[in-house]
Protein backbone atom coordinates (compact mmCIF):
# COMPACT_ATOMS: atom_id res chain seq x y z
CA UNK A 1 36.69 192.23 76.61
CA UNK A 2 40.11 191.26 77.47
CA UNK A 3 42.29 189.78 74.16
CA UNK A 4 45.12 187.10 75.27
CA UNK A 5 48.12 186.24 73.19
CA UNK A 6 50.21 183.31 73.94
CA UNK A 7 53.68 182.20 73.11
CA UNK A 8 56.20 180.67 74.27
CA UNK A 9 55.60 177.10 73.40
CA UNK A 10 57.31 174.66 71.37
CA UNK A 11 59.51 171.40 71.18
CA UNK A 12 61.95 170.14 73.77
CA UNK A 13 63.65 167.77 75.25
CA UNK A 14 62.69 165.45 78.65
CA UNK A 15 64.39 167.70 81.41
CA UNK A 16 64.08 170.90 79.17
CA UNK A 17 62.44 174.40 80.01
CA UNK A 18 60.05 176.69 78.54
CA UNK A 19 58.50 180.00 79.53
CA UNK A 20 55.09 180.80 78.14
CA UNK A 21 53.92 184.59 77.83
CA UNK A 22 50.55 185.60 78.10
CA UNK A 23 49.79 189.10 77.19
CA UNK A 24 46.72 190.40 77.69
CA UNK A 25 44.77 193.72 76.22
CA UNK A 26 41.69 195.29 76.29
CA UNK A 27 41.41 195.27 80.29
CA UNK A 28 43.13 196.50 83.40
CA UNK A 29 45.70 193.56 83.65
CA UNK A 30 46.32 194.46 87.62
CA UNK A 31 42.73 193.64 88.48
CA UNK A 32 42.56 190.14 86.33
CA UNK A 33 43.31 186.63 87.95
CA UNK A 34 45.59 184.64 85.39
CA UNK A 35 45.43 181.06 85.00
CA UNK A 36 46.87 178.43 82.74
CA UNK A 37 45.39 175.57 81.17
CA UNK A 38 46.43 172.35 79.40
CA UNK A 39 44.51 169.97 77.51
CA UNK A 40 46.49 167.00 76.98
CA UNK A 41 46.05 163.66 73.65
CA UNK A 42 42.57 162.20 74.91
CA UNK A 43 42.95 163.61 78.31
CA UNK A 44 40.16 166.55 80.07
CA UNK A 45 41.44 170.14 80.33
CA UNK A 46 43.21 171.02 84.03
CA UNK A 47 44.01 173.61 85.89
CA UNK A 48 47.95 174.35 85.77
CA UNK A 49 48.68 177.09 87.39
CA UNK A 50 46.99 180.41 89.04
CA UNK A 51 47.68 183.84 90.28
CA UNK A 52 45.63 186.05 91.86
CA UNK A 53 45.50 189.96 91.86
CA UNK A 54 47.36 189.65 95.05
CA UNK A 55 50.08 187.78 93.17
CA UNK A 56 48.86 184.06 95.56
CA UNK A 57 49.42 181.17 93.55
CA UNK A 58 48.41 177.73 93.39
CA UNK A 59 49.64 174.52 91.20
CA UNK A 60 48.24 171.47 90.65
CA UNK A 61 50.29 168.79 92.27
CA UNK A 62 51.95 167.14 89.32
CA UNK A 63 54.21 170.26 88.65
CA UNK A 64 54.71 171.89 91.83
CA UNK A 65 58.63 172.49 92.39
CA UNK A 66 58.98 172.21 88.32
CA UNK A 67 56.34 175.57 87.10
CA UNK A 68 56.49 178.85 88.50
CA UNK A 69 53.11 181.04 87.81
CA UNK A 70 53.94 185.00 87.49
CA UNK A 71 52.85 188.45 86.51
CA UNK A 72 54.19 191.90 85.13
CA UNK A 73 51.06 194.50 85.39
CA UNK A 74 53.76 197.22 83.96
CA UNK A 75 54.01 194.90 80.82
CA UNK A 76 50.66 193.43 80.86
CA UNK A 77 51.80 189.98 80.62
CA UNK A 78 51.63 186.26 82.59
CA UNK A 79 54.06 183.68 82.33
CA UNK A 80 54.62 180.29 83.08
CA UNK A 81 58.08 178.92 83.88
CA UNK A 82 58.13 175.15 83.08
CA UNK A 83 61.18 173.36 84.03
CA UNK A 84 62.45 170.01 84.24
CA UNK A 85 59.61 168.94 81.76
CA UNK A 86 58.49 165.79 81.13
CA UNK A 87 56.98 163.69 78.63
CA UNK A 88 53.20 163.84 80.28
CA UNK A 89 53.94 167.72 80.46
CA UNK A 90 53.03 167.23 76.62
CA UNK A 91 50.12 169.40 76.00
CA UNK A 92 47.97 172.74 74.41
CA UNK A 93 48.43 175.08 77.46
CA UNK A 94 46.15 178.02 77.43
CA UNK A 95 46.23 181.25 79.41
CA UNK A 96 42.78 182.36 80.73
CA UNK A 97 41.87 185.45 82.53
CA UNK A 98 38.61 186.13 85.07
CA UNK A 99 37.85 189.83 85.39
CA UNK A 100 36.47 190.75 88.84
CA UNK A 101 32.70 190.52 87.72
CA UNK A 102 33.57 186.49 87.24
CA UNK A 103 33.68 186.67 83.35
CA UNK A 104 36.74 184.53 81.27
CA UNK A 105 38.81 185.11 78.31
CA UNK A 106 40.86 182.60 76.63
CA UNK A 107 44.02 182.72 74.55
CA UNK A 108 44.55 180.56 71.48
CA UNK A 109 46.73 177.97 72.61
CA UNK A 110 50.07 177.28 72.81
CA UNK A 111 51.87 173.85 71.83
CA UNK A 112 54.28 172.08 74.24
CA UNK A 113 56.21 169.05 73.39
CA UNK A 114 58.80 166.85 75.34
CA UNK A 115 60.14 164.49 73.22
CA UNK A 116 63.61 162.79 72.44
């Protein structure tokens, strides 16, 4: 079973960045599609941010040209590059992996806050 460990998160300002790590165990991390979730005050989880194994990704509309998905299969690790962040960026953002056979893992959660 594949164990994921976020960090990253944290409080910052409207117009502020953040990178969140994911670091994954117990799997071959080359072989896993990453993703990252958010789950927002009163609002469904969505869909951030993916990569495939072939290192394709895809963003859901409301940060595209603001969060860059990426990968390091020598350190194991996803990230998520979140700049010029905004208030409705506020959120739990989780890191989830799918193994090849279709089965998901889930971190903890990490905390993100824009605020003044």
């Amino acid at each position: 079973q594949v164990q994921l460990v976020e960090s990253g998160g944290g409080l910052v300002q409207p117009g502020g960045s953040l990178r969140l790590s994911c670091a994954a165990s117990g799997f071959t991390f080359s072989s896993l599609t990453m993703r990252w979730y958010r789950v927002a005050p009163g609002k469904a989880r969505e869909l951030v941010a993916a990569i495939n194994t072939g290192g394709s990704r895809n963003y859901i509309d409301s940060v595209k040209g603001r969060f860059t998905i990426s990968r390091d299969n020598a350190k194991n690790t996803a990230y998520l590059q979140m700049n010029s962040l905004k208030r409705e960026d506020t959120a739990v953002y989780y890191c989830n992996a799918i193994e090849v056979n279709g089965l998901g893992s889930w971190g903890q959660g990490t905390q993100v806050t824009v605020s003044s």
